[in-house]
Protein backbone atom coordinates (compact mmCIF):
# COMPACT_ATOMS: atom_id res chain seq x y z
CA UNK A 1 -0.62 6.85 -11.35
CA UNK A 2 -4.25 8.30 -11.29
CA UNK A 3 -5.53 6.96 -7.84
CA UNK A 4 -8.90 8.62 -8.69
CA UNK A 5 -9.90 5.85 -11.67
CA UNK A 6 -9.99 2.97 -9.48
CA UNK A 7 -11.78 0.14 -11.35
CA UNK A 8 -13.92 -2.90 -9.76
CA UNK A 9 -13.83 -1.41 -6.29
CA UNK A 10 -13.87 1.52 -4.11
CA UNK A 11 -11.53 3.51 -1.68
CA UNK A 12 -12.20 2.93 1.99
CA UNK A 13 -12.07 6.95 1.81
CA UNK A 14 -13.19 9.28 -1.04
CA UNK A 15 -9.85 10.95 -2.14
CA UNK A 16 -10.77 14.28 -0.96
CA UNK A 17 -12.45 13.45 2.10
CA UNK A 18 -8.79 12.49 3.98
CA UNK A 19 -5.20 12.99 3.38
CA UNK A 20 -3.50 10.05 2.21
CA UNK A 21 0.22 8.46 1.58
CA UNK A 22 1.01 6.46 -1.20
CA UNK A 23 4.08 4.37 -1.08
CA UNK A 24 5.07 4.59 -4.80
CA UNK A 25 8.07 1.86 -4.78
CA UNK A 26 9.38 -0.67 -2.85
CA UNK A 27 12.47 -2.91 -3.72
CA UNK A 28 14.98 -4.91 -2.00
CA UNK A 29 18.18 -6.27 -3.44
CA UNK A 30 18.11 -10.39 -4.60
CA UNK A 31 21.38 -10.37 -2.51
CA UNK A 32 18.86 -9.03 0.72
CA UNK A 33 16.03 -11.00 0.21
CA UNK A 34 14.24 -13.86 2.27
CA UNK A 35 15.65 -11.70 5.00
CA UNK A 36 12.46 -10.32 5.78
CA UNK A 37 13.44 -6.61 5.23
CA UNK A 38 9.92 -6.01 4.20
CA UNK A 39 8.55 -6.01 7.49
CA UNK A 40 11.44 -3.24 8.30
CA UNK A 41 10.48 -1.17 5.68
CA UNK A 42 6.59 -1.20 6.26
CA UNK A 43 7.84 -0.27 9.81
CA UNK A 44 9.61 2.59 9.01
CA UNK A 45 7.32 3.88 6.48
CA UNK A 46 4.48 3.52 8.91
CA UNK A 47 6.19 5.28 11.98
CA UNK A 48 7.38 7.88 9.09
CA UNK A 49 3.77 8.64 8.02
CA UNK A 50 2.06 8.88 11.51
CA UNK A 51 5.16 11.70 12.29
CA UNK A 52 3.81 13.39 9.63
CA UNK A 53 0.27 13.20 10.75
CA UNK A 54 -0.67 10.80 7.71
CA UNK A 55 -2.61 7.13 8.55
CA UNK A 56 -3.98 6.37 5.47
CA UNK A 57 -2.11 4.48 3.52
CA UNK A 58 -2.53 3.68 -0.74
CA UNK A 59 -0.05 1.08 -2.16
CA UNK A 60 -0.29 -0.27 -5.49
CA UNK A 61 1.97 -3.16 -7.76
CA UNK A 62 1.59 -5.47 -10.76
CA UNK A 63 -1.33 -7.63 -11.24
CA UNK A 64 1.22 -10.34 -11.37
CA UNK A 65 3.14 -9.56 -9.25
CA UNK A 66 2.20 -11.80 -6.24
CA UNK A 67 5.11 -12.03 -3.35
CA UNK A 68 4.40 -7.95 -3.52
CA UNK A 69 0.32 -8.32 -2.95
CA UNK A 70 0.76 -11.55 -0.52
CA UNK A 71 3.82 -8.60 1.76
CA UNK A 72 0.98 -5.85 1.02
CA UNK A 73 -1.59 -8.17 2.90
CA UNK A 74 0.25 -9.71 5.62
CA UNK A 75 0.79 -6.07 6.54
CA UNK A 76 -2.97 -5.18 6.61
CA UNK A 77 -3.67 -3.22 3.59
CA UNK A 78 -7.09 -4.23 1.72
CA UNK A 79 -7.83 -5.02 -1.67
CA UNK A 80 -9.39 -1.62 -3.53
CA UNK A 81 -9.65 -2.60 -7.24
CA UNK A 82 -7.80 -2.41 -10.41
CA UNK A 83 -5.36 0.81 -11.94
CA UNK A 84 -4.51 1.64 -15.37
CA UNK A 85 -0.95 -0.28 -15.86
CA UNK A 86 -2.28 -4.05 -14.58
CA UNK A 87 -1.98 -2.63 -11.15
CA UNK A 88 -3.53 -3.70 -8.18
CA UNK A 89 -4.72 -1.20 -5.26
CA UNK A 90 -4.88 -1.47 -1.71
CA UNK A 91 -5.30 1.10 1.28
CA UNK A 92 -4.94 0.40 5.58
CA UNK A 93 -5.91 3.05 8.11
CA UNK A 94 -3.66 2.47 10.66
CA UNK A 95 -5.87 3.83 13.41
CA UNK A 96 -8.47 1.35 11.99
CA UNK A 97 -9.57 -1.89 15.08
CA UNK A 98 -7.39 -4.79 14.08
């Protein structure tokens, strides 16, 4: 995915201008779900990236898919733009004011 041809939208940071994460896939079994695992994933992948000195965050998924981009919201990321693919792109700074 090229994260540099974002379309109808900008990056809350230029690309070069700060590191960033990108959490490439995300998937929990139909057996696990409604469990709210999500929340214990984000979690984990947010304690996981500040260890590493990481808080920006890019996450992208399917234009329709939309239980994925209503998770992505609830745990603060922001609506960037469009990807090649029918994706949809969103960033957080966790150090950002809530």
């Amino acid at each position: 995915m090229n994260y540099q041809r974002l379309q109808g939208g900008r990056w809350l940071y230029p690309t070069k201008r700060r590191p960033y994460a990108i959490i490439h896939r995300m998937a929990v079994s139909f057996q696990h779900q409604g469990y709210h695992l999500s929340t214990a994933l984000f979690t984990h992948l947010f304690e996981t990236a500040r260890a590493k000195g990481l808080t920006y965050l890019r996450i992208d998924t399917h234009a329709k898919n939309k239980k994925m981009q209503a998770i992505i919201a609830r745990r603060g990321f922001t609506y960037r733009g469009q990807l090649a693919g029918n994706r949809v792109a969103y960033d957080l700074d966790l150090d950002a004011p809530k």
